[in-house]
Protein backbone atom coordinates (compact mmCIF):
# COMPACT_ATOMS: atom_id res chain seq x y z
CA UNK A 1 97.31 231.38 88.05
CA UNK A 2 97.19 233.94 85.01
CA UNK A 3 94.50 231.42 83.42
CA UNK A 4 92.26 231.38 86.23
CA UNK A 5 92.04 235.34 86.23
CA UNK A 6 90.37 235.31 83.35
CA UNK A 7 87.87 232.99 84.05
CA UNK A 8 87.27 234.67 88.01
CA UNK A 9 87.92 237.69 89.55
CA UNK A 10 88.62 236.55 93.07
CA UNK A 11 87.76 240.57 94.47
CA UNK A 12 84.90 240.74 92.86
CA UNK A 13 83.57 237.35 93.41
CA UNK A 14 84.17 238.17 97.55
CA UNK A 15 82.03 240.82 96.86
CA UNK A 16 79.72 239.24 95.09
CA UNK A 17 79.14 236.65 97.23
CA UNK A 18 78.23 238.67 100.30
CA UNK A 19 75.95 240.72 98.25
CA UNK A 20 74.22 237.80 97.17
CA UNK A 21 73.96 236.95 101.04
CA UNK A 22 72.25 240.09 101.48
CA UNK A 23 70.04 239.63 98.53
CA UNK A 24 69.38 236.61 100.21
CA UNK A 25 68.58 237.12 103.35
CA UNK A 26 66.71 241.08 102.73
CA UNK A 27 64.00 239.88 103.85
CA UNK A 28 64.88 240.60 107.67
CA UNK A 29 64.64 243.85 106.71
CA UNK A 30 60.92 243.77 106.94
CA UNK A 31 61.82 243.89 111.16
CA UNK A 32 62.46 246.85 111.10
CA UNK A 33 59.00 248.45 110.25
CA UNK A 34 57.49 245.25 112.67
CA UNK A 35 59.65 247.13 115.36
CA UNK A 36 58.92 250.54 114.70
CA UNK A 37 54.75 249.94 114.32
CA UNK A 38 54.67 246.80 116.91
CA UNK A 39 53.59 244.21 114.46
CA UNK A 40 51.99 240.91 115.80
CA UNK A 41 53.86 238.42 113.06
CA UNK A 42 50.93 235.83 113.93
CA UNK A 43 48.79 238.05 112.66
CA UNK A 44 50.16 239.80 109.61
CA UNK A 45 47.75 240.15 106.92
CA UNK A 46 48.20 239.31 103.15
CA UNK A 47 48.50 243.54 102.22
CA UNK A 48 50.71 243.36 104.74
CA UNK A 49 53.23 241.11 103.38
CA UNK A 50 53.16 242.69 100.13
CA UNK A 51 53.88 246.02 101.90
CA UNK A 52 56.87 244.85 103.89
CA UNK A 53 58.07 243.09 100.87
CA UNK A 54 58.37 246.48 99.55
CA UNK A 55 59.81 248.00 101.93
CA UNK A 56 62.66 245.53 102.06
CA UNK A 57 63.35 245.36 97.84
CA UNK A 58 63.78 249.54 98.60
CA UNK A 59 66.24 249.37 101.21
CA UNK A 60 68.44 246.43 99.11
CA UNK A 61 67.87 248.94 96.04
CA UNK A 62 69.34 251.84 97.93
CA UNK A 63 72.14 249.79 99.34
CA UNK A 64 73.41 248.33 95.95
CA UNK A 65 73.01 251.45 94.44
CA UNK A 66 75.24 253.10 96.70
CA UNK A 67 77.49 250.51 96.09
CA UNK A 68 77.39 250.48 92.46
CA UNK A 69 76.57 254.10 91.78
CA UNK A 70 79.70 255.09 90.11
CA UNK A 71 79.19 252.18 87.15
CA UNK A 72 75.72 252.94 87.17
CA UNK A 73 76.06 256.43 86.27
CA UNK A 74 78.26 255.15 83.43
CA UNK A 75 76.16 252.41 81.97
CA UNK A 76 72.84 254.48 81.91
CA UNK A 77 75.00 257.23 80.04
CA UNK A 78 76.26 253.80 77.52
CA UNK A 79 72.85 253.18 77.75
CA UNK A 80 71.26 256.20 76.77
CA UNK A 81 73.56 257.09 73.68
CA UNK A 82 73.03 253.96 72.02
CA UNK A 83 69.22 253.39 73.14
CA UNK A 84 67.68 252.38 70.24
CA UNK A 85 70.22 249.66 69.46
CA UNK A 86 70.30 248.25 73.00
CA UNK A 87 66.58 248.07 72.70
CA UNK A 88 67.06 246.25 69.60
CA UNK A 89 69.28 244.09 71.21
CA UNK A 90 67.57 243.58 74.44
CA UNK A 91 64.36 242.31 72.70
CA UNK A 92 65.44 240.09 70.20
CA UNK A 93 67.34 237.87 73.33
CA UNK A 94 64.03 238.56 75.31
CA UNK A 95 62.02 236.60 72.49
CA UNK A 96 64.60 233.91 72.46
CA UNK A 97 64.94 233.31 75.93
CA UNK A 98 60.75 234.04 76.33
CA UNK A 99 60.37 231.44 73.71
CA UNK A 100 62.62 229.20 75.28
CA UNK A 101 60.72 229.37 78.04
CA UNK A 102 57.60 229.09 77.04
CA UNK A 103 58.40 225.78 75.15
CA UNK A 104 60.16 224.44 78.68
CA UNK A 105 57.04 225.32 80.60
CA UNK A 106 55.01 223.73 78.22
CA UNK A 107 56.70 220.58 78.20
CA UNK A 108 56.61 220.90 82.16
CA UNK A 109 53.02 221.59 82.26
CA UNK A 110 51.30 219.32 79.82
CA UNK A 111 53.72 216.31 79.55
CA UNK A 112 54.60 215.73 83.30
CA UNK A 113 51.58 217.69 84.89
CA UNK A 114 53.62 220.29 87.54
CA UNK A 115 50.94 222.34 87.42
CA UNK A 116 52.38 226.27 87.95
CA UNK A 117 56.04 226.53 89.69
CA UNK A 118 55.60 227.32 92.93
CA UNK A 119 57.10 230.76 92.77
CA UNK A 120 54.44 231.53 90.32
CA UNK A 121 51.48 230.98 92.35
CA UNK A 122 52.93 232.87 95.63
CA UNK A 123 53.59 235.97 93.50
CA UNK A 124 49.91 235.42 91.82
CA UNK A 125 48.55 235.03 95.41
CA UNK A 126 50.21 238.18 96.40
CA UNK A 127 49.19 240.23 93.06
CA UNK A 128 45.56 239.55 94.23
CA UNK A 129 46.42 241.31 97.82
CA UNK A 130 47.58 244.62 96.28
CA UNK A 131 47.80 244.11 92.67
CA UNK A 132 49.25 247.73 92.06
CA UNK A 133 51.74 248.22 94.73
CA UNK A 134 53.16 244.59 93.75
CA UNK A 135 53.42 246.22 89.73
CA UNK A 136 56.06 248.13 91.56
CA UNK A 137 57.87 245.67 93.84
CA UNK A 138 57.82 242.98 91.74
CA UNK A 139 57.45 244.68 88.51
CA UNK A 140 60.19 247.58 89.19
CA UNK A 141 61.87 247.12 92.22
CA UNK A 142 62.84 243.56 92.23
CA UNK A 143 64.22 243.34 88.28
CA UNK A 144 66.67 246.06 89.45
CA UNK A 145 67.91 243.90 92.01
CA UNK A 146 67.95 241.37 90.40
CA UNK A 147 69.71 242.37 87.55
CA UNK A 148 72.49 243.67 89.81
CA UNK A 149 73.18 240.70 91.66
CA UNK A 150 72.63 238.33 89.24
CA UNK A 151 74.12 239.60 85.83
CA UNK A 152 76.09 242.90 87.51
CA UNK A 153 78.04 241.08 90.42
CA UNK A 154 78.35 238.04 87.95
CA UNK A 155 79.74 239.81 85.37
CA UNK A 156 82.08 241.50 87.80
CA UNK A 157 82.97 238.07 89.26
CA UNK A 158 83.39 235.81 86.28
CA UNK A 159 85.57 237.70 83.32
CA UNK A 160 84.96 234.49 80.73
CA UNK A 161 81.79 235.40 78.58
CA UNK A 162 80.09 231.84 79.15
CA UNK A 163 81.02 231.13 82.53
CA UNK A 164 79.12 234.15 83.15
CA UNK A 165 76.05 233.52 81.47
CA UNK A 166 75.92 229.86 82.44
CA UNK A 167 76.40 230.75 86.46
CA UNK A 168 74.11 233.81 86.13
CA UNK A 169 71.59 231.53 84.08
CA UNK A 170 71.57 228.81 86.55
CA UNK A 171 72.08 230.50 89.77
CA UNK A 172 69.01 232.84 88.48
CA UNK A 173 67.03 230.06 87.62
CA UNK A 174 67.31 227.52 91.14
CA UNK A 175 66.92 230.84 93.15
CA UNK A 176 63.48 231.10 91.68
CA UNK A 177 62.84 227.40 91.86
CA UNK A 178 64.52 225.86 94.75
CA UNK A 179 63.19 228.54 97.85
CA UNK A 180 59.82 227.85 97.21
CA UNK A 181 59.70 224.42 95.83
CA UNK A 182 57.75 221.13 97.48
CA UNK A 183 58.78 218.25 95.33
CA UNK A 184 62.60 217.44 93.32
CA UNK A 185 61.03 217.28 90.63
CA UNK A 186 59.88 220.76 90.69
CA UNK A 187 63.86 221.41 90.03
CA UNK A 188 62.61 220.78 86.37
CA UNK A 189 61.08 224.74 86.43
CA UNK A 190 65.14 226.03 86.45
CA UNK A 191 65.03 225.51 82.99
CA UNK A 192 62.22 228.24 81.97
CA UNK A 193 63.70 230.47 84.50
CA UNK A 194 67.37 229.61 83.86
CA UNK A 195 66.80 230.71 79.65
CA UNK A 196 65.23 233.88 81.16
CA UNK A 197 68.41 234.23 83.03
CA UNK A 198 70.83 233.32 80.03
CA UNK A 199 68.82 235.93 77.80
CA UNK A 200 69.43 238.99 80.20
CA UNK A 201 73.06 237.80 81.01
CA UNK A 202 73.70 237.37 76.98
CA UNK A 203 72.18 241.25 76.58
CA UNK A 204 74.25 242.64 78.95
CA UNK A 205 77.22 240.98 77.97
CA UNK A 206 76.45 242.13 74.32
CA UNK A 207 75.83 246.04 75.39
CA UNK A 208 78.01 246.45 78.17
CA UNK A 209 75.52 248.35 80.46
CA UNK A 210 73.07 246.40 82.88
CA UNK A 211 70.52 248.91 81.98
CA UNK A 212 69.47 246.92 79.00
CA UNK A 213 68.66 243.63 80.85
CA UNK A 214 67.44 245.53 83.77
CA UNK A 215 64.85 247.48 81.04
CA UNK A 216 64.07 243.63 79.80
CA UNK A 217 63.53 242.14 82.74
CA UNK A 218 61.05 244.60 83.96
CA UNK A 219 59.44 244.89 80.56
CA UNK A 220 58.69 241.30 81.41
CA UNK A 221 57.38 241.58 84.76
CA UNK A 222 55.38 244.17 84.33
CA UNK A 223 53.78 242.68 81.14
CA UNK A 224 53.14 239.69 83.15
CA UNK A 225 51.73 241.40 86.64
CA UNK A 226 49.75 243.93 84.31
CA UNK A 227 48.14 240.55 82.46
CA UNK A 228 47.39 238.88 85.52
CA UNK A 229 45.62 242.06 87.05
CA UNK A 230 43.87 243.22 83.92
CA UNK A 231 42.67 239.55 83.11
């Protein structure tokens, strides 16, 4: 029994679990401006998406940061006072999990013809709705999110150092691949998505504040929604 504590912390992973759920399932929180402002769902238009997206990644923010707020407060201050070396830290597993990735998508792309992961093109499809207000949901709001529940609860959950970069990597990775996806195969994009994954869960684990993966993570977004808007 004293083994298995330190690979999972049963408390935790309870908790973790029904976060995830939420995570999971925020999306229903996008009712509750359809309610308010009588909303025809037939009819919603593509803006209109992207603005109740938003509105749903701020009310999960504000809920796990109520939650968390405590450890927060204390990782931004571990954060803070050792800034330049958790930068340090947090790009040079960024490149190796970017590069990583890139090779993976490459291989994806060119060798068995995918195309672009189906994620991909629904985010690119609702950059080109409102391409500034979705550099702050997707660039912003949803890294912070997602670093919580997928490195922060993880962490919290699963003690042993690789168990909780594998999970994180691979739970990160099919959540990204598997909600959107049209063919198996398509399973093959967990990979590029999963080494994103294993590079912010490696950073964290290596700083001990979430604030380096979450800085990371939306250094990467952002780049990316900034690229596709600008280009």
């Amino acid at each position: 029994m004293e083994k298995i504590k330190n690979f999972i912390n049963w408390k935790n992973l309870i908790l973790g679990i029904i976060l995830f759920i939420v995570f999971y399932f925020s999306s229903y929180f996008q009712l509750i401006p359809i309610m308010i402002f009588n909303m025809d769902l037939k009819n919603i238009t593509g803006k209109e998406t992207v603005m109740l997206s938003t509105f749903s990644n701020i009310i999960l923010l504000l809920i796990l940061f109520l939650i968390f707020r405590k450890e927060l407060i204390k990782e931004w201050k571990i954060f803070r006072q050792k800034f330049l070396e958790n930068i340090d830290i947090g790009v040079k597993y960024w490149l190796i999990g970017l590069g990583i990735m890139m090779v993976s998508n490459i291989f994806i792309n060119i060798i068995i013809n995918l195309g672009r992961a189906a994620n991909e093109q629904a985010v690119q499809e609702m950059i080109s709705y409102l391409p500034w207000l979705m550099l702050i949901n997707a660039g912003l709001i949803a890294p912070f999110t997602e670093e919580i529940i997928f490195r922060k609860c993880f962490k919290k959950a699963f003690p042993n150092k690789w168990l909780f970069i594998i999970l994180s990597a691979l739970v990160f990775g099919s959540l990204h691949v598997i909600t959107s996806m049209t063919s198996a195969i398509e399973l093959l994009y967990i990979i590029p998505y999963g080494a994103l994954g294993a590079a912010f869960a490696y950073m964290y684990q290596k700083t001990d504040t979430v604030f380096t993966s979450i800085t990371m993570h939306m250094f990467h977004n952002t780049s990316l929604i900034l690229l596709s808007i600008l280009v």
